[in-house]
C-alpha atoms as a PDB file:
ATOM      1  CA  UNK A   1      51.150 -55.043-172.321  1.00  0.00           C
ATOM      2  CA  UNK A   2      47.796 -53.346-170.737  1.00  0.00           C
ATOM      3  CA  UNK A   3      48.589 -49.186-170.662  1.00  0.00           C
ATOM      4  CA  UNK A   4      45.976 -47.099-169.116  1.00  0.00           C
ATOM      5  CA  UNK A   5      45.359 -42.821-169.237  1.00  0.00           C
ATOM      6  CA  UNK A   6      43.886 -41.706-166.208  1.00  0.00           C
ATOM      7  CA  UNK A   7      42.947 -38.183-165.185  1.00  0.00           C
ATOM      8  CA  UNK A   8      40.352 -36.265-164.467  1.00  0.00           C
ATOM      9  CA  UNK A   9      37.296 -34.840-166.751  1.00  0.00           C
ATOM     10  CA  UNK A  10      39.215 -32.342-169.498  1.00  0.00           C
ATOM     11  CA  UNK A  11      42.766 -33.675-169.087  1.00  0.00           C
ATOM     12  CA  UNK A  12      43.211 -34.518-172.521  1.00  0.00           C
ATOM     13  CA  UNK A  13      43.162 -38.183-172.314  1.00  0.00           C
ATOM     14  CA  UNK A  14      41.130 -39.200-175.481  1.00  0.00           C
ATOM     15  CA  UNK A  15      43.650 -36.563-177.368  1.00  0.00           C
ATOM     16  CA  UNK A  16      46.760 -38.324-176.385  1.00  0.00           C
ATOM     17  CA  UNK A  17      45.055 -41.718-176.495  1.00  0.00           C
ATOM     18  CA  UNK A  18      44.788 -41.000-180.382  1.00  0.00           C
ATOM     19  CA  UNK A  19      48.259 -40.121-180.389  1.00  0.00           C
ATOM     20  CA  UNK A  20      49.474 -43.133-178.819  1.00  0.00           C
ATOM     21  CA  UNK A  21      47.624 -44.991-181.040  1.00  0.00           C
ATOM     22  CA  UNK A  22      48.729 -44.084-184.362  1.00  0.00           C
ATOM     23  CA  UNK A  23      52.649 -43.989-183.228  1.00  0.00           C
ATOM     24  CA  UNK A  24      51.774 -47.670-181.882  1.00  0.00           C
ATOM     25  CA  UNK A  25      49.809 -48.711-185.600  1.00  0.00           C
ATOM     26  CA  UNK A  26      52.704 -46.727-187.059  1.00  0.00           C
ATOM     27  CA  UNK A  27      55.109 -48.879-185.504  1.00  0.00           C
ATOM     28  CA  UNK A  28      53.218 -52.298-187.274  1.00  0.00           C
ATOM     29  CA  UNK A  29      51.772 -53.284-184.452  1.00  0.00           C
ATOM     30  CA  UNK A  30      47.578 -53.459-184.297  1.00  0.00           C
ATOM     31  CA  UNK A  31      46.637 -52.832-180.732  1.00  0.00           C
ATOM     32  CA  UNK A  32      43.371 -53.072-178.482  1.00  0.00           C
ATOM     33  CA  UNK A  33      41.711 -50.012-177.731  1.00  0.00           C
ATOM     34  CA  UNK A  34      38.874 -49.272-175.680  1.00  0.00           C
ATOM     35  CA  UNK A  35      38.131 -47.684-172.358  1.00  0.00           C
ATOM     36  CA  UNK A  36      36.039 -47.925-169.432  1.00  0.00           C
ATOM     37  CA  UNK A  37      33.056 -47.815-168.490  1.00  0.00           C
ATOM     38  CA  UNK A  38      32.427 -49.532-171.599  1.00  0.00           C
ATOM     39  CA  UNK A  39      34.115 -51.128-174.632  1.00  0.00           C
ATOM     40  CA  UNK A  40      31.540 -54.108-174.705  1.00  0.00           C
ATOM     41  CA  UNK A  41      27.786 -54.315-175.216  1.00  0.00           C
ATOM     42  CA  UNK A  42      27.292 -55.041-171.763  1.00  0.00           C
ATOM     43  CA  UNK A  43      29.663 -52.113-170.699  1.00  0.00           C
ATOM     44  CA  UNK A  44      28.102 -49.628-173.055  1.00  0.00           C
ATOM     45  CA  UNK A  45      24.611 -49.889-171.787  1.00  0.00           C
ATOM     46  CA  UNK A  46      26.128 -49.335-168.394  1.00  0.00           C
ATOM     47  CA  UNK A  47      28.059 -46.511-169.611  1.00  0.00           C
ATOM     48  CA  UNK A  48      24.865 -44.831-170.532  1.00  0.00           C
ATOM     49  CA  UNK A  49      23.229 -45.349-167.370  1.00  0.00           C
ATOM     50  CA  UNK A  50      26.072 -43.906-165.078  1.00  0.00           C
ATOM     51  CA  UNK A  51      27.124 -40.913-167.682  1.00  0.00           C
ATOM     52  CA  UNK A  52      24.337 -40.316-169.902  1.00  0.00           C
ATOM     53  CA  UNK A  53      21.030 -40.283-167.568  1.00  0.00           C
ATOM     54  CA  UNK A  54      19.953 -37.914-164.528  1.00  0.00           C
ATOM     55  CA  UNK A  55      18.983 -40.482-162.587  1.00  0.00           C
ATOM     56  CA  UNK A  56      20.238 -40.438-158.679  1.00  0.00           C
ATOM     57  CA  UNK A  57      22.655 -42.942-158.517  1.00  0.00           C
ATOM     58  CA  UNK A  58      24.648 -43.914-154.706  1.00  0.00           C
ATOM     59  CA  UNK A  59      27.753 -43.903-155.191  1.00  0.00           C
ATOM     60  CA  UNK A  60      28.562 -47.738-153.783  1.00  0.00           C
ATOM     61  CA  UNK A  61      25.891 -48.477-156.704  1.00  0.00           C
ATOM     62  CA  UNK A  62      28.283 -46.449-159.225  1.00  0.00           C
ATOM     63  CA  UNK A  63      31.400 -48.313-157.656  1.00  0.00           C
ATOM     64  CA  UNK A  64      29.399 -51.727-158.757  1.00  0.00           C
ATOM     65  CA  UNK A  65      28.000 -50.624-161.946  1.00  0.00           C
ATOM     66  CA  UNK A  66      31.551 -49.653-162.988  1.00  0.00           C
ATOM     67  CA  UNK A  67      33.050 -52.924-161.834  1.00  0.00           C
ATOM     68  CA  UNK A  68      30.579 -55.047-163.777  1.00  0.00           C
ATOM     69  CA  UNK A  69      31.190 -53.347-166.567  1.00  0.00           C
ATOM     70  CA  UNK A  70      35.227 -53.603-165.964  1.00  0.00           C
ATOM     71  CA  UNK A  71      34.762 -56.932-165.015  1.00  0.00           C
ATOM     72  CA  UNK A  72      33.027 -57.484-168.901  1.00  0.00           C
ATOM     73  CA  UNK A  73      35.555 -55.455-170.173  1.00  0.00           C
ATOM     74  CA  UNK A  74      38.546 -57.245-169.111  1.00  0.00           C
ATOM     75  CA  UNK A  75      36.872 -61.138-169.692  1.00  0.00           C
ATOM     76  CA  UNK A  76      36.021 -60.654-173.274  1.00  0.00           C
ATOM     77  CA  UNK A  77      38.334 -57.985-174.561  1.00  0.00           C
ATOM     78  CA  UNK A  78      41.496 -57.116-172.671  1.00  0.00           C
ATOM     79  CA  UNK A  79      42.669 -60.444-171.774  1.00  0.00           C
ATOM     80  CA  UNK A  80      42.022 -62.232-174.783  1.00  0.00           C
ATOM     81  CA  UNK A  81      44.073 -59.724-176.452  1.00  0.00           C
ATOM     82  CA  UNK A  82      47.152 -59.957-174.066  1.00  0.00           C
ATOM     83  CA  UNK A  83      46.993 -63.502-174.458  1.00  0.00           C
ATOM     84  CA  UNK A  84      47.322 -63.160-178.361  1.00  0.00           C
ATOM     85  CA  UNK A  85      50.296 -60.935-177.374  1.00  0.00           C
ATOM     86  CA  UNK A  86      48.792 -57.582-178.487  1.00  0.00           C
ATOM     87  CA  UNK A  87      49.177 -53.844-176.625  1.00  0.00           C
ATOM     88  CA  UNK A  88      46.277 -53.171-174.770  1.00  0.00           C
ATOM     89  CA  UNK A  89      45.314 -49.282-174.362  1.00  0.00           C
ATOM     90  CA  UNK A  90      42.492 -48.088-172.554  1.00  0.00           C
ATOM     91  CA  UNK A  91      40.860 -44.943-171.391  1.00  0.00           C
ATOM     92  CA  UNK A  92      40.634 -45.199-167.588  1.00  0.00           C
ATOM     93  CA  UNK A  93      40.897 -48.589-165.787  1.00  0.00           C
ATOM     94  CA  UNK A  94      40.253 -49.497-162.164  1.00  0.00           C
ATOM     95  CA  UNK A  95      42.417 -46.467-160.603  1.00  0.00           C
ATOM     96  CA  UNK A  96      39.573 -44.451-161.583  1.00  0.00           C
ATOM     97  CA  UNK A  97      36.946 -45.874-159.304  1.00  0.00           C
ATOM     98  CA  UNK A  98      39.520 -45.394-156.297  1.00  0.00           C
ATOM     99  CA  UNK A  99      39.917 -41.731-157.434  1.00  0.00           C
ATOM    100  CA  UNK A 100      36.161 -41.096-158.431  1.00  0.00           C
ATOM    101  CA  UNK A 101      34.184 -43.092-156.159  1.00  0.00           C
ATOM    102  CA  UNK A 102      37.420 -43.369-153.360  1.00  0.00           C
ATOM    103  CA  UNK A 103      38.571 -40.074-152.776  1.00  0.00           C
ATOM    104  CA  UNK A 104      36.130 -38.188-154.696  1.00  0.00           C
ATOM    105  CA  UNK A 105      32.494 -39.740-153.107  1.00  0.00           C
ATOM    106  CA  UNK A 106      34.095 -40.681-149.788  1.00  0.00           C
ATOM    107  CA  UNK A 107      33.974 -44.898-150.127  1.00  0.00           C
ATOM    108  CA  UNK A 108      35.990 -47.031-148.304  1.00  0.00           C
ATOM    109  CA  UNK A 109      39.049 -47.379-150.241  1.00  0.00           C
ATOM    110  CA  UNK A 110      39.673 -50.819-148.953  1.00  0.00           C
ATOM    111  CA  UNK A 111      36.793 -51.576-150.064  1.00  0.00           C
ATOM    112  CA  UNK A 112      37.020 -50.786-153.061  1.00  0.00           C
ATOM    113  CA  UNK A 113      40.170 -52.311-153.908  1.00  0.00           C
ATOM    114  CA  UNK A 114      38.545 -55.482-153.230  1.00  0.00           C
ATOM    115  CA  UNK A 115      35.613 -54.783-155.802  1.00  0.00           C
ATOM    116  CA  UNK A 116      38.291 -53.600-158.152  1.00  0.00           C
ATOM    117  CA  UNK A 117      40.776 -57.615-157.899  1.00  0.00           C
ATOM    118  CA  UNK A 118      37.188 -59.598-158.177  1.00  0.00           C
ATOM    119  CA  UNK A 119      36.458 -57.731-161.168  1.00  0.00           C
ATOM    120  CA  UNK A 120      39.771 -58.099-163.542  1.00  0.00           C
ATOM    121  CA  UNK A 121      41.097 -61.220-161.528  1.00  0.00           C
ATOM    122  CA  UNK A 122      44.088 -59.138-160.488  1.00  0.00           C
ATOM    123  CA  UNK A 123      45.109 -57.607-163.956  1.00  0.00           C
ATOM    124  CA  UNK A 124      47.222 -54.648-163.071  1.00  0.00           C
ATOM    125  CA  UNK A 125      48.133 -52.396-165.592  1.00  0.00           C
ATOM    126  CA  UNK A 126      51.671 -52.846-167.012  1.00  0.00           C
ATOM    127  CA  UNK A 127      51.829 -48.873-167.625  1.00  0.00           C
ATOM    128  CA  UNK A 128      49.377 -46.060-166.245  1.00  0.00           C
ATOM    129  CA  UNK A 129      50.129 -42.115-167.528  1.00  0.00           C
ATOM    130  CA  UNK A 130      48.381 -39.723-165.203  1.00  0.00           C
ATOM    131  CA  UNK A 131      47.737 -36.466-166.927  1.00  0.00           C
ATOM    132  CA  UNK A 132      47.379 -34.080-164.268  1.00  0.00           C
ATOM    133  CA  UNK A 133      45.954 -30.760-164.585  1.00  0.00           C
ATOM    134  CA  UNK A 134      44.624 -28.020-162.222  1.00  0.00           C
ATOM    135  CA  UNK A 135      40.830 -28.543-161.516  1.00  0.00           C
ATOM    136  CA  UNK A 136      40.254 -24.813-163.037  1.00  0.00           C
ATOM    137  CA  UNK A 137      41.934 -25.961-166.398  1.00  0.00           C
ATOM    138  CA  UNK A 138      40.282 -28.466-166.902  1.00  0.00           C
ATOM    139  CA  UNK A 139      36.822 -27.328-165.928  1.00  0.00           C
ATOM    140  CA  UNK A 140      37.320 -24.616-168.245  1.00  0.00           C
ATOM    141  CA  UNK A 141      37.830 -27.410-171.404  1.00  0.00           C
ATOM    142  CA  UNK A 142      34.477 -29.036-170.452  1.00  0.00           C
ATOM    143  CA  UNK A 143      32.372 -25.920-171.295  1.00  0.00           C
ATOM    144  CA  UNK A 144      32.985 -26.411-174.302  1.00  0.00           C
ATOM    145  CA  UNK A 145      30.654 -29.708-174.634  1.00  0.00           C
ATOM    146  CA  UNK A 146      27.364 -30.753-173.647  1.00  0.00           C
ATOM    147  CA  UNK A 147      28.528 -32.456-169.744  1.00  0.00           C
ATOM    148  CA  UNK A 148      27.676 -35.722-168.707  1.00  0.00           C
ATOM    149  CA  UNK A 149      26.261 -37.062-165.195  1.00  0.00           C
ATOM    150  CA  UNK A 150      29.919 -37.378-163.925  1.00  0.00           C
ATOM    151  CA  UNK A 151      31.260 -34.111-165.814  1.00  0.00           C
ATOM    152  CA  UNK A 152      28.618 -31.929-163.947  1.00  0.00           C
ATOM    153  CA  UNK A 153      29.869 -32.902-160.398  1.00  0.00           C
ATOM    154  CA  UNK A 154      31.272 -29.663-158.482  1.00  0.00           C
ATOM    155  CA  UNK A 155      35.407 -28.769-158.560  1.00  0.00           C
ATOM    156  CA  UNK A 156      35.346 -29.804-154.937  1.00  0.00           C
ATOM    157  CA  UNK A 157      34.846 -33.340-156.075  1.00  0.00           C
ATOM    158  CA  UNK A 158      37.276 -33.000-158.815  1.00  0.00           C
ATOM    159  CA  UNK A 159      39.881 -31.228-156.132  1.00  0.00           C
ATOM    160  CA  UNK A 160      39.666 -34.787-154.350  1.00  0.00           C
ATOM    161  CA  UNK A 161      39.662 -36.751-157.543  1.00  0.00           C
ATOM    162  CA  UNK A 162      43.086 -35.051-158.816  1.00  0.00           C
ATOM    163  CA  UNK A 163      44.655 -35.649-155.129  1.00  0.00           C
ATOM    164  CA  UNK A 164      43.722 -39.268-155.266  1.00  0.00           C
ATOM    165  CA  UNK A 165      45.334 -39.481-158.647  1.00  0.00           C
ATOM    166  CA  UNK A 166      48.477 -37.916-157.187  1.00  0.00           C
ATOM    167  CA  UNK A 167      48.434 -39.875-153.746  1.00  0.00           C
ATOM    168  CA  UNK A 168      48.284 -43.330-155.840  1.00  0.00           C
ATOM    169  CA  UNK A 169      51.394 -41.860-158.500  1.00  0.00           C
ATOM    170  CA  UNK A 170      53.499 -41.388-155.295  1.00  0.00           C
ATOM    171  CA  UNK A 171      53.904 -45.392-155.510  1.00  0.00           C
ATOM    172  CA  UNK A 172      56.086 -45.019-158.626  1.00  0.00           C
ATOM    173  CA  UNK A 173      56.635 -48.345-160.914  1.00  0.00           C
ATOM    174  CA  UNK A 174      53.617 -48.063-163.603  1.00  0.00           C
ATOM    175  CA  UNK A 175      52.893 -44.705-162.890  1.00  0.00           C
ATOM    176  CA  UNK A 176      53.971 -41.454-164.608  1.00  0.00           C
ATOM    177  CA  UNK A 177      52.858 -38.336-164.128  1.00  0.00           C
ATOM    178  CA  UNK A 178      52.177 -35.936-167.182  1.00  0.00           C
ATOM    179  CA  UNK A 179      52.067 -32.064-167.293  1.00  0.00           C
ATOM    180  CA  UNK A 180      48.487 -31.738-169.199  1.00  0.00           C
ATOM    181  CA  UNK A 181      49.135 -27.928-169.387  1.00  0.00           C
ATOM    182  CA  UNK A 182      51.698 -29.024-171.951  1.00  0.00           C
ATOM    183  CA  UNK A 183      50.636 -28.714-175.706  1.00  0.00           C
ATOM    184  CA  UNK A 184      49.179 -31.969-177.004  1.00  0.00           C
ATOM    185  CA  UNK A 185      52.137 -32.560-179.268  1.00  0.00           C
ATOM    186  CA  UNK A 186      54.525 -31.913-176.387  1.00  0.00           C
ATOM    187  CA  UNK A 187      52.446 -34.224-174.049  1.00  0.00           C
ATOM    188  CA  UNK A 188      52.566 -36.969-176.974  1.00  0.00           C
ATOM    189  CA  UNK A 189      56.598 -36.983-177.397  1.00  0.00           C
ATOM    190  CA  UNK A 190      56.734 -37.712-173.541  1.00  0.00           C
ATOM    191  CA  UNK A 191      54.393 -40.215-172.971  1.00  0.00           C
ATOM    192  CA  UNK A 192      55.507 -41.642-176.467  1.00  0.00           C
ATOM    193  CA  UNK A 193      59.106 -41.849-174.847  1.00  0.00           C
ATOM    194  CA  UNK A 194      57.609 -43.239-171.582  1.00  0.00           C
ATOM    195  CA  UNK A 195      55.580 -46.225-173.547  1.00  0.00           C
ATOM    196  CA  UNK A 196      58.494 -47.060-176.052  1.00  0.00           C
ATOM    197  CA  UNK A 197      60.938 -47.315-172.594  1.00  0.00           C
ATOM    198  CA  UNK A 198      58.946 -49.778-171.032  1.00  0.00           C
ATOM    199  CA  UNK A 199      57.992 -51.818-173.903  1.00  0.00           C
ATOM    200  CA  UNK A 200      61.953 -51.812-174.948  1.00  0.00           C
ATOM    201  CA  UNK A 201      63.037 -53.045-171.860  1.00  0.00           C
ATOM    202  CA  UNK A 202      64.794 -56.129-170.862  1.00  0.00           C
ATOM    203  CA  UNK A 203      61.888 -58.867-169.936  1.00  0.00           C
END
């Protein structure tokens, strides 16, 4: 089972993600987790490019740099552990490039979709939580660290990157929608009861 966090900068993702991951462990099972870009070699070194340089970089470059680095991701990490029938959970997946580079920088969603099957062959998340939190929340959180190239973009772009996120919930099946104003604990008991739902259920 592949389950993915998305949100925007300062929703609490990497908080719950721990969460998740040590009711999952707790549970005997030993699952996969990584998160994009990233969780290779190959994705790493891209991860530093987009996030931690200054360089100018278009954003149909950024919406290719983050597939090659998905598409790395899911041929030597997340698919290999499926097959071996482990839980997969990762920190942002291909919805992200549709909110970041889609609705936030303007490109063609289409477009991007199509970028988005080449690079994981079609592997759609089985579960994605959406922690959704107002742009001035979360904005707030992030002054509290050093930003990155991504985390320094305006709130307008954030604005369209949390309406995105919404827009592509409204389809239902994998998604859920969090409350991120919640306390972390709370938010963990929900999307705890969310995960052990679907992974209970009747194949």
């Amino acid at each position: 089972m592949l389950i993915t966090l998305e949100g925007i900068e300062g929703s609490g993702k990497s908080t719950l993600l721990s969460g998740l991951v040590q009711r999952v462990e707790a549970g005997g099972a030993r699952p996969l987790v990584t998160y994009e870009p990233g969780g290779t070699p190959a994705g790493d070194a891209v991860r530093e490019l987009l996030l931690g340089s200054d360089l100018e970089i278009a954003p149909l470059t950024e919406a290719l740099l983050m597939n090659a680095a998905r598409a790395q991701l899911v041929t030597s990490q997340i698919r290999p552990a499926l097959a071996a029938g482990r839980v997969v959970l990762c920190d942002r997946y291909f919805d992200s490039t549709l909110a970041y580079q889609g609705y936030g920088r303007g490109l063609d969603i289409p477009t991007l979709r199509f970028l988005c099957l080449a690079a994981t062959s079609g592997l759609d998340p089985d579960l994605t939580l959406l922690l959704d939190l107002p742009v001035e929340r979360a904005r707030a959180r992030l002054r509290e660290r050093a930003p990155d190239r991504i985390e320094r973009e305006d709130a307008a772009f954030f604005e369209r990157a949390r309406r995105g996120y919404l827009e592509m919930a409204k389809a239902g099946g994998r998604w859920h929608v969090l409350d991120a104003t919640r306390s972390a604990g709370d938010l963990l008991d929900d999307a705890w009861t969310i995960l052990r739902a679907r992974v209970e259920a009747p194949a």
